[in-house]
N, C-alpha and C. Protein backbone atom coordinates (compact mmCIF):
# COMPACT_ATOMS: atom_id res chain seq x y z
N UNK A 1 197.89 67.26 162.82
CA UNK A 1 196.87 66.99 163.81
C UNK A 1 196.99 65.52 164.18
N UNK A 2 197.71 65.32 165.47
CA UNK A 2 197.49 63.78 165.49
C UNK A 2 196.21 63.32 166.86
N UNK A 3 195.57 64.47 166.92
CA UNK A 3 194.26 63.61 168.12
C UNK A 3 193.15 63.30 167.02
N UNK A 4 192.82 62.79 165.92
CA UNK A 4 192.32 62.05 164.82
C UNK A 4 190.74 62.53 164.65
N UNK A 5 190.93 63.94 164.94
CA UNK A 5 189.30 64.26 164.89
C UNK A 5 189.32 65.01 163.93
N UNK A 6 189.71 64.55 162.42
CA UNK A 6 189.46 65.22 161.32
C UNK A 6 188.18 65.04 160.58
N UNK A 7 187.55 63.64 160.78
CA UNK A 7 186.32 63.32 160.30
C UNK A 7 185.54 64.08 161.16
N UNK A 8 185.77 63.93 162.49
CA UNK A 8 184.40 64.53 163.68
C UNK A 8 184.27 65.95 162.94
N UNK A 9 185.58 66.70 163.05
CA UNK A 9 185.29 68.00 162.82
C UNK A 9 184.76 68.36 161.30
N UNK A 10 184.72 67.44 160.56
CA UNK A 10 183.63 67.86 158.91
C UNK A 10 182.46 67.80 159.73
N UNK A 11 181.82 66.86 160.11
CA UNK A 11 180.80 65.87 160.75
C UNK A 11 180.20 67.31 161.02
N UNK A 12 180.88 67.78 162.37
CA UNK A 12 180.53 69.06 163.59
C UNK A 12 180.33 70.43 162.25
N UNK A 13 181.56 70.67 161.66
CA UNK A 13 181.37 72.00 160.80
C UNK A 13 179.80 71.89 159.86
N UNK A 14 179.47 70.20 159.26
CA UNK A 14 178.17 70.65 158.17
C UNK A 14 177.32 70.45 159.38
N UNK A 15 176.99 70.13 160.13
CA UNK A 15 176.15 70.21 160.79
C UNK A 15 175.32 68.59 161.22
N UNK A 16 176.34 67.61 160.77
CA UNK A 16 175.61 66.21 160.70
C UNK A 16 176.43 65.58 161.84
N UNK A 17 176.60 65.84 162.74
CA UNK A 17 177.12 65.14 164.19
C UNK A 17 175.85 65.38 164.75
N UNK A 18 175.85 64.06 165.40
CA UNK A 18 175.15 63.98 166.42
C UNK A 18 175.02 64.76 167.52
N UNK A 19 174.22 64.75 168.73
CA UNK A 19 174.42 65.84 169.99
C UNK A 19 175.80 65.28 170.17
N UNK A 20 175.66 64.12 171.05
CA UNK A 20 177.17 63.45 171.96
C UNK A 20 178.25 64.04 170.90
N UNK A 21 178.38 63.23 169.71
CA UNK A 21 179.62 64.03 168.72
C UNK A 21 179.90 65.48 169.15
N UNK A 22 179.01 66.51 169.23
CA UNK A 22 178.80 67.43 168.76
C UNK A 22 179.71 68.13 170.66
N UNK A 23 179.15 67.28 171.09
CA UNK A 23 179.33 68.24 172.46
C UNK A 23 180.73 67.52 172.69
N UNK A 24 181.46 66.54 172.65
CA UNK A 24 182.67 65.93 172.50
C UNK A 24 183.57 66.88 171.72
N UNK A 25 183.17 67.45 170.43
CA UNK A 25 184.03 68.20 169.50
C UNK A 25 184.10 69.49 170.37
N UNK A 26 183.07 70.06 171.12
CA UNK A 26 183.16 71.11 171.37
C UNK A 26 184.33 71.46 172.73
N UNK A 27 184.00 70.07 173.31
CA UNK A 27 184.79 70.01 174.53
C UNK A 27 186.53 70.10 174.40
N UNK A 28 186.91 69.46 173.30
CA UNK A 28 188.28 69.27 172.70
C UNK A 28 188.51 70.36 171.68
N UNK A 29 187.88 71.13 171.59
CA UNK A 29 188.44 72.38 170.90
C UNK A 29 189.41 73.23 171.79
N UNK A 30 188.95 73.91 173.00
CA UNK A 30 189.33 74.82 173.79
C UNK A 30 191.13 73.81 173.82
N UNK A 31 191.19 72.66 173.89
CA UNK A 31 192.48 72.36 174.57
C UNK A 31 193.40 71.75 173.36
N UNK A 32 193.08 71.99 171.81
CA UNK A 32 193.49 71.66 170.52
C UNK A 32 193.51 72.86 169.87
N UNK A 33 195.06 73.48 169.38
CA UNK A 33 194.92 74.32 168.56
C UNK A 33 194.74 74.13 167.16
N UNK A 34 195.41 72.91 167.15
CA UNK A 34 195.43 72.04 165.69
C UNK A 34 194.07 72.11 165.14
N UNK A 35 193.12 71.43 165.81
CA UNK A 35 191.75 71.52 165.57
C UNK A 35 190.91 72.77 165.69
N UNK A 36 191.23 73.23 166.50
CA UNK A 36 190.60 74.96 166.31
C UNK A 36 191.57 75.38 164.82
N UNK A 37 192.38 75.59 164.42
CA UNK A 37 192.72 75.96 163.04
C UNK A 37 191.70 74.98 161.49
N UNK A 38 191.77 73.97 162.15
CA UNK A 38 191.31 73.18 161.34
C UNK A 38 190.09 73.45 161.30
N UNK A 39 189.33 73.68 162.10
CA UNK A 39 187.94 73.98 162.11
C UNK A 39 187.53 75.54 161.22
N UNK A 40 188.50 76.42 161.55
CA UNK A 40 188.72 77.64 160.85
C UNK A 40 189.01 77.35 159.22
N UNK A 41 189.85 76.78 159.35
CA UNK A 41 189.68 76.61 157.46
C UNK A 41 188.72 75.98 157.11
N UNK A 42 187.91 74.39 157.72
CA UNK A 42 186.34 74.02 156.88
C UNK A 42 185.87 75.06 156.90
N UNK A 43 185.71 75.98 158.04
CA UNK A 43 184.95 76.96 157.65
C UNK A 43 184.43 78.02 156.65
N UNK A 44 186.45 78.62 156.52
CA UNK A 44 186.35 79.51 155.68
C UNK A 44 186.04 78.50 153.63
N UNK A 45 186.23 77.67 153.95
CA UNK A 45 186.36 77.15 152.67
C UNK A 45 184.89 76.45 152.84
N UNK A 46 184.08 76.77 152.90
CA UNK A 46 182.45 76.68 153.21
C UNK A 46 181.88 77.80 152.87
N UNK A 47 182.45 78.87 153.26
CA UNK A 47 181.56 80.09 153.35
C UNK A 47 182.24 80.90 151.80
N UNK A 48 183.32 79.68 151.17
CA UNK A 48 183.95 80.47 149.78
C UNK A 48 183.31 79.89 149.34
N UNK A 49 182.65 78.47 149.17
CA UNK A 49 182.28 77.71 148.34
C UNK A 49 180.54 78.15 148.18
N UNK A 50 180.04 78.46 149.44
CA UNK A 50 178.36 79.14 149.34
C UNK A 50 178.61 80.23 148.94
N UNK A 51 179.87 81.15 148.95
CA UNK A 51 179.31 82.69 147.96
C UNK A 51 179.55 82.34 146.30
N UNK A 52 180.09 81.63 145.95
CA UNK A 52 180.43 81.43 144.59
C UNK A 52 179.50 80.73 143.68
N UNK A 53 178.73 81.20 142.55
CA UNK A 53 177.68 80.92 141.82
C UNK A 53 177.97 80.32 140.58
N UNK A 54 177.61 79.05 139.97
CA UNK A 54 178.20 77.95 139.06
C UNK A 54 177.32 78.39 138.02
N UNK A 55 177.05 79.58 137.16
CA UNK A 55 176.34 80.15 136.48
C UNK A 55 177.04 80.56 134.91
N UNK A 56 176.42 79.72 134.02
CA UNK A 56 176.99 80.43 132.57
C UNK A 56 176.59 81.84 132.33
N UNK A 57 177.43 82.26 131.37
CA UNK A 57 177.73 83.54 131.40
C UNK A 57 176.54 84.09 130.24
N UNK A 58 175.73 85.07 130.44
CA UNK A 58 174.70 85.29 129.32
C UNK A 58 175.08 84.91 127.63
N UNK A 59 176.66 85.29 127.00
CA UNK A 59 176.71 85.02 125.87
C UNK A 59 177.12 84.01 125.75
N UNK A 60 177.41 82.85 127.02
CA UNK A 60 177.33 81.24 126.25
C UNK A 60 175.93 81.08 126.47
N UNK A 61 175.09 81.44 127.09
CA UNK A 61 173.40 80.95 127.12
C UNK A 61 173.34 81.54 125.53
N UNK A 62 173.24 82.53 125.15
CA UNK A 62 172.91 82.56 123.67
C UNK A 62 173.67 82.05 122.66
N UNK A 63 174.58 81.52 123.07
CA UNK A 63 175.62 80.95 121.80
C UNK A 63 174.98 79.79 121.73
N UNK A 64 174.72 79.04 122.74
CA UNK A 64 173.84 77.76 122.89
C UNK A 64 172.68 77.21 122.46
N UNK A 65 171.99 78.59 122.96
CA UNK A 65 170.54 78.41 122.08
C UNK A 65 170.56 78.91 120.57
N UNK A 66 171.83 79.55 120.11
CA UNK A 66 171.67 79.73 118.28
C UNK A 66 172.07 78.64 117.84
N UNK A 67 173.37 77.82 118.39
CA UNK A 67 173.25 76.79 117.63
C UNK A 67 172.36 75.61 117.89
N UNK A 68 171.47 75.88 118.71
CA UNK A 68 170.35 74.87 118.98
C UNK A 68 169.47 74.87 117.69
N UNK A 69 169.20 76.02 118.02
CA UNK A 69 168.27 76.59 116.76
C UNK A 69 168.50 76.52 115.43
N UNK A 70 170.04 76.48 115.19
CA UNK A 70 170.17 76.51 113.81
C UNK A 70 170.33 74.92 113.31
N UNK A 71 170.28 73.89 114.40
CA UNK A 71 170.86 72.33 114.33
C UNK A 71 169.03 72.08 113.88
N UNK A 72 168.35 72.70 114.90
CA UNK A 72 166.76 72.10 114.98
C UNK A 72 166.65 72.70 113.40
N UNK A 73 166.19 74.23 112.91
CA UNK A 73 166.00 74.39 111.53
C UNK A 73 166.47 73.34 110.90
N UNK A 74 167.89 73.12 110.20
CA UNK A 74 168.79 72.30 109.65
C UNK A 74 167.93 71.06 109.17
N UNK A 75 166.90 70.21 110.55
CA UNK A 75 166.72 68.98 109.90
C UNK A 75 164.87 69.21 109.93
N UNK A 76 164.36 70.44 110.15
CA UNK A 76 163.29 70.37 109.59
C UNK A 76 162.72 69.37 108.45
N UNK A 77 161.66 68.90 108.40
CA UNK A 77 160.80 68.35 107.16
C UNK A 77 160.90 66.97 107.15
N UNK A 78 160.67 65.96 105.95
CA UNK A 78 160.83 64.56 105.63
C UNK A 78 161.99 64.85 104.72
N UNK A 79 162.66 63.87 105.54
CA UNK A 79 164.12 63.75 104.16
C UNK A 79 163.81 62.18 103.38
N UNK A 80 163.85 61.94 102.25
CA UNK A 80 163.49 61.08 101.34
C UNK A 80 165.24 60.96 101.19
N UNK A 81 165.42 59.12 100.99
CA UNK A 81 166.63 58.93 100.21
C UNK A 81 166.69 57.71 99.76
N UNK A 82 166.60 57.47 98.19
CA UNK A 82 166.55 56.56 97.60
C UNK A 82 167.48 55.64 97.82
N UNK A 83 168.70 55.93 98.16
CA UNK A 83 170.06 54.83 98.71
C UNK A 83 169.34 54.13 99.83
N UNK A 84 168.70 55.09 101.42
CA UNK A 84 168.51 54.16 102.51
C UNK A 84 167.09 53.39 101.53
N UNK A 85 166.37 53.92 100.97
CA UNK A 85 165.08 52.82 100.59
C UNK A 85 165.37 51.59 100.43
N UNK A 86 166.30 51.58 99.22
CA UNK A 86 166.06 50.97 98.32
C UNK A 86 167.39 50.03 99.17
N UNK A 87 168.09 50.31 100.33
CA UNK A 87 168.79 48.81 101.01
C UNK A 87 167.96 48.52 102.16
N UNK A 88 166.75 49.31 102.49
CA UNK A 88 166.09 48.99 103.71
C UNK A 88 164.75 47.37 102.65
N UNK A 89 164.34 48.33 101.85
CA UNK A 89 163.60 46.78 101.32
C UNK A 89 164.49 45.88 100.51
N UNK A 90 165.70 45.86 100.30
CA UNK A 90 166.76 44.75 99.83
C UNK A 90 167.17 43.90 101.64
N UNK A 91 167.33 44.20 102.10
CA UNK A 91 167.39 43.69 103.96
C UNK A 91 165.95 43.27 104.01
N UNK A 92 164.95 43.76 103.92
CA UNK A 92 163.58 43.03 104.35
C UNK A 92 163.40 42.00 103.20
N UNK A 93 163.85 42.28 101.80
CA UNK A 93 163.33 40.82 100.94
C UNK A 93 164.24 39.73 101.57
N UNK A 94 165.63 40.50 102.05
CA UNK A 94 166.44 38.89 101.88
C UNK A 94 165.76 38.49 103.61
N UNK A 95 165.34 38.89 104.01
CA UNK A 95 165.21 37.94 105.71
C UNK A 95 163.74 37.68 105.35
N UNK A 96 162.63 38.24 105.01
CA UNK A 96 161.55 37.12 104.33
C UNK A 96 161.93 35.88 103.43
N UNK A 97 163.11 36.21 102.51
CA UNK A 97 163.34 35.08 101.69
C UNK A 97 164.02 34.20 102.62
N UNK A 98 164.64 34.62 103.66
CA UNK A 98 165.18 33.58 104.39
C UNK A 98 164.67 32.77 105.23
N UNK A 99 163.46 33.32 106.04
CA UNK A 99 162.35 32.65 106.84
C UNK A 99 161.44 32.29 106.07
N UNK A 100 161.24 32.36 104.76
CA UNK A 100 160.02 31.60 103.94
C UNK A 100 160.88 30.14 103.75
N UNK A 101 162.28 30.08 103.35
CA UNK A 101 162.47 29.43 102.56
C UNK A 101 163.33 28.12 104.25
N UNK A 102 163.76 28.73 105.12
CA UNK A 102 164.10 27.87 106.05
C UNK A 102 163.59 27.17 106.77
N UNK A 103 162.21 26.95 106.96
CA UNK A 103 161.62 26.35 107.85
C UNK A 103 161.77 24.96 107.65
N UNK A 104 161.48 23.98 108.85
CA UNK A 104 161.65 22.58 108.36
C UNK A 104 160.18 22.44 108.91
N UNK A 105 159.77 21.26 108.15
CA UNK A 105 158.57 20.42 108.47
C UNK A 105 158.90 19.53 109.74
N UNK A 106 157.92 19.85 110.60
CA UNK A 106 158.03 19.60 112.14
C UNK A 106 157.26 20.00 112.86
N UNK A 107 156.68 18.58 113.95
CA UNK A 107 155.94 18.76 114.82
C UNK A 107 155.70 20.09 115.33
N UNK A 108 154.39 19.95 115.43
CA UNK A 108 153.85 21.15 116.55
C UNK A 108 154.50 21.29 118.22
N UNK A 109 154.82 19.65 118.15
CA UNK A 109 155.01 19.48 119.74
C UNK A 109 156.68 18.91 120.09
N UNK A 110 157.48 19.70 118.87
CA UNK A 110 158.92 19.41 119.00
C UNK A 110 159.86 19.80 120.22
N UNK A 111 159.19 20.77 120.81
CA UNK A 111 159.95 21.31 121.98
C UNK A 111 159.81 20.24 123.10
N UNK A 112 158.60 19.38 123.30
CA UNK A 112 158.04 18.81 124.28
C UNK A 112 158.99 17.40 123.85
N UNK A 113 159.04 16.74 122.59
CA UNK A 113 159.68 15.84 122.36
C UNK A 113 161.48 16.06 122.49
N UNK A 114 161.52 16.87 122.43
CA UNK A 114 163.32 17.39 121.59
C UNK A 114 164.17 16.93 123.21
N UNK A 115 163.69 16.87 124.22
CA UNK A 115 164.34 16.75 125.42
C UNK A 115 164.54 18.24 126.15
N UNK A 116 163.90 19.41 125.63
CA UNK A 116 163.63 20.71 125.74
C UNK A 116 163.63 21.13 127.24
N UNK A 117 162.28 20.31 127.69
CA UNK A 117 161.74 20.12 128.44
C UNK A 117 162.23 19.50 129.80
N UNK A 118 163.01 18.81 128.98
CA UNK A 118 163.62 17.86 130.77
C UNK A 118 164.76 18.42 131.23
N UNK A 119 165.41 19.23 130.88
CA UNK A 119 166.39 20.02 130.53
C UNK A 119 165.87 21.62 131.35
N UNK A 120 165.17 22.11 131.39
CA UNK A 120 164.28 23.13 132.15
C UNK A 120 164.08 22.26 133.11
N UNK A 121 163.42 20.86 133.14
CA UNK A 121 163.08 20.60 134.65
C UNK A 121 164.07 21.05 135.19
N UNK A 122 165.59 20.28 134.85
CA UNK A 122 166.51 19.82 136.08
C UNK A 122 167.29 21.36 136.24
N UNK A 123 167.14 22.65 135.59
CA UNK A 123 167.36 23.97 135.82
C UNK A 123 167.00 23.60 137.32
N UNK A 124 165.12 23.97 137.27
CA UNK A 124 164.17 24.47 138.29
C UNK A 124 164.54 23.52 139.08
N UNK A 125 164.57 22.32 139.28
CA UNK A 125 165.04 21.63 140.24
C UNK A 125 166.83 22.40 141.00
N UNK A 126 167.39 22.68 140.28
CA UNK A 126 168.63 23.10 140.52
C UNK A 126 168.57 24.90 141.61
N UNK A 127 167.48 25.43 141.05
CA UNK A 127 167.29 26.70 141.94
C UNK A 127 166.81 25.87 143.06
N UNK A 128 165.55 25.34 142.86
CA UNK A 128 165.03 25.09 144.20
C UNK A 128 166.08 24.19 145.43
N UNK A 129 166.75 23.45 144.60
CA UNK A 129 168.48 23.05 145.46
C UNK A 129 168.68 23.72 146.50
N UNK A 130 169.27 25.04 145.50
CA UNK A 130 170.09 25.99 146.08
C UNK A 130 169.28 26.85 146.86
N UNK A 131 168.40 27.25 147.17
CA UNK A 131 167.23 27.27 147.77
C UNK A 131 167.20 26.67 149.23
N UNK A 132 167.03 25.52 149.07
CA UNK A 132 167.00 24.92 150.46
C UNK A 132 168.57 24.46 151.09
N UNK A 133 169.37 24.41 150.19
CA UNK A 133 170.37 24.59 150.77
C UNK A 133 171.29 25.96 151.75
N UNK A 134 170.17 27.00 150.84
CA UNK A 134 170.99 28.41 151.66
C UNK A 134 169.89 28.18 152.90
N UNK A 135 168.95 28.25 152.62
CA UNK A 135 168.03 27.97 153.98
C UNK A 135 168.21 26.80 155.11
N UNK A 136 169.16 26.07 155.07
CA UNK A 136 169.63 25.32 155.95
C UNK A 136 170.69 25.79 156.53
N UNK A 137 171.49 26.02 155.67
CA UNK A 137 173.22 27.28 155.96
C UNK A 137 172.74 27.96 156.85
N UNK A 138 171.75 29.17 156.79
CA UNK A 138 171.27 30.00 157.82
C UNK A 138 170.78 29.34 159.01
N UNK A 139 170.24 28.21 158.81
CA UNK A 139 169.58 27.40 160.32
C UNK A 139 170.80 27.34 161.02
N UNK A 140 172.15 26.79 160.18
CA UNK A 140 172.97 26.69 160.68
C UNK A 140 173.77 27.33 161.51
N UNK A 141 173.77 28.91 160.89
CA UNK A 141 174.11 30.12 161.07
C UNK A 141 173.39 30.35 162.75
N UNK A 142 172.54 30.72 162.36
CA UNK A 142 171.89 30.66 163.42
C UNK A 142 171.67 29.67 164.82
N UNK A 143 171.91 28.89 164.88
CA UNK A 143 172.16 27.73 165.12
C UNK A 143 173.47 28.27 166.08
N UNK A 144 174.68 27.99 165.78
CA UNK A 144 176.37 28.54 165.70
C UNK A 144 176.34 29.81 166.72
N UNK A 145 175.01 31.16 166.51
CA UNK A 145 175.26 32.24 167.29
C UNK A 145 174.84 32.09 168.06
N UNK A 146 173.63 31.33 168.09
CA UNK A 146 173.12 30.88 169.67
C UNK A 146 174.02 30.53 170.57
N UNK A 147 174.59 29.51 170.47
CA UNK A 147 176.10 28.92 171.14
C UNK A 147 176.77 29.90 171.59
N UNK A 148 177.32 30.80 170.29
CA UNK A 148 178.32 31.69 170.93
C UNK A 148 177.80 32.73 171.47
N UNK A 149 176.25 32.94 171.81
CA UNK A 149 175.89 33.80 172.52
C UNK A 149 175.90 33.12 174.23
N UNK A 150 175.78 32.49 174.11
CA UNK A 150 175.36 30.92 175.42
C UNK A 150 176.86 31.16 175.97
N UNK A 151 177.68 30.75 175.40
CA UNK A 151 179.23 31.20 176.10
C UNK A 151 179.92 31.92 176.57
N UNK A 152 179.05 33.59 175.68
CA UNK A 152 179.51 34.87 176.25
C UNK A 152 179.12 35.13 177.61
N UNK A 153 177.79 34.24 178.11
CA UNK A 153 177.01 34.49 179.32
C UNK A 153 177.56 33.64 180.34
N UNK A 154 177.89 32.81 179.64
CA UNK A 154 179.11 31.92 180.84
C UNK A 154 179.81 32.30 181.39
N UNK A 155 180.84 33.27 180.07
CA UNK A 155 182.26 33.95 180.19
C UNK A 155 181.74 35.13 180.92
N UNK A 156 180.82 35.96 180.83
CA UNK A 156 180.39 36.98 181.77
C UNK A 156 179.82 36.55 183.02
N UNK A 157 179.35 35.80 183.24
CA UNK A 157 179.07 35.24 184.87
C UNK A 157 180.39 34.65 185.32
N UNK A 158 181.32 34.12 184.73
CA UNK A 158 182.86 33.56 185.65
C UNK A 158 183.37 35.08 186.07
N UNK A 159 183.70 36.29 184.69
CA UNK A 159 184.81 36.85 185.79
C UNK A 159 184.03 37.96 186.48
């Protein structure tokens, strides 16, 4: 098919062309055999794909739900196990022993002293930068299309 109406004609066959599309495709059918064939196979391979049903077969639906059932039974109840206990409170003594015993003696107001603080300013200063810098770019932008809109009206009033 080289008159390039392979997209139009999906477009036209589901039904998502526009009128104009629609009446364009229709017009170039009668004088395209290429595309009248082509249109015949979306078709038929539309009308194979809506009769055919993506449906499991009753004995995988029950094979599915027994071993559902037999996974859910399986872990019924409280399972107790002295191995996970007894490393779940060996992990909680050692990270209490580690935050009891690490702390340093230090201001309340160390973050404010530490240079923490001035350090976050010049972040927020740094967005707000970039900030008014993209907002000038666009003045600019804008700015630039005006012009080249101003020229097109030139260039269309000369010829």
């Amino acid at each position: 098919m080289n008159c390039e109406y392979g997209e139009k004609l999906i477009l036209y066959t589901y039904g998502e062309a526009g009128q104009g599309l629609a009446a364009e495709v229709e017009a170039h059918l009668p004088g395209c055999a290429s595309c009248r064939a082509e249109l015949a196979a979306l078709r038929a391979a539309g009308g194979a794909l809506s009769a055919f049903k993506a449906e499991p077969s009753r004995n995988t639906v029950l094979a599915v739900l027994r071993a559902a059932r037999a996974a859910a039974e399986g872990r019924r109840g409280f399972r107790f196990s002295w191995g996970e206990a007894l490393l779940s409170g060996a992990l909680a003594s050692a990270m209490a022993f580690v935050f009891a015993f690490s702390g340093r003696t230090a201001a309340a107001d160390l973050a404010w002293n530490s240079g923490l603080d001035s350090g976050l300013d010049s972040v927020e200063y740094s967005v707000y930068q970039a900030q008014a810098d993209a907002l000038s770019a666009q003045g600019d932008w804008e700015y630039g299309l005006s012009d080249l809109e101003d020229e097109s009206l030139d260039f269309s009033k000369n010829v």
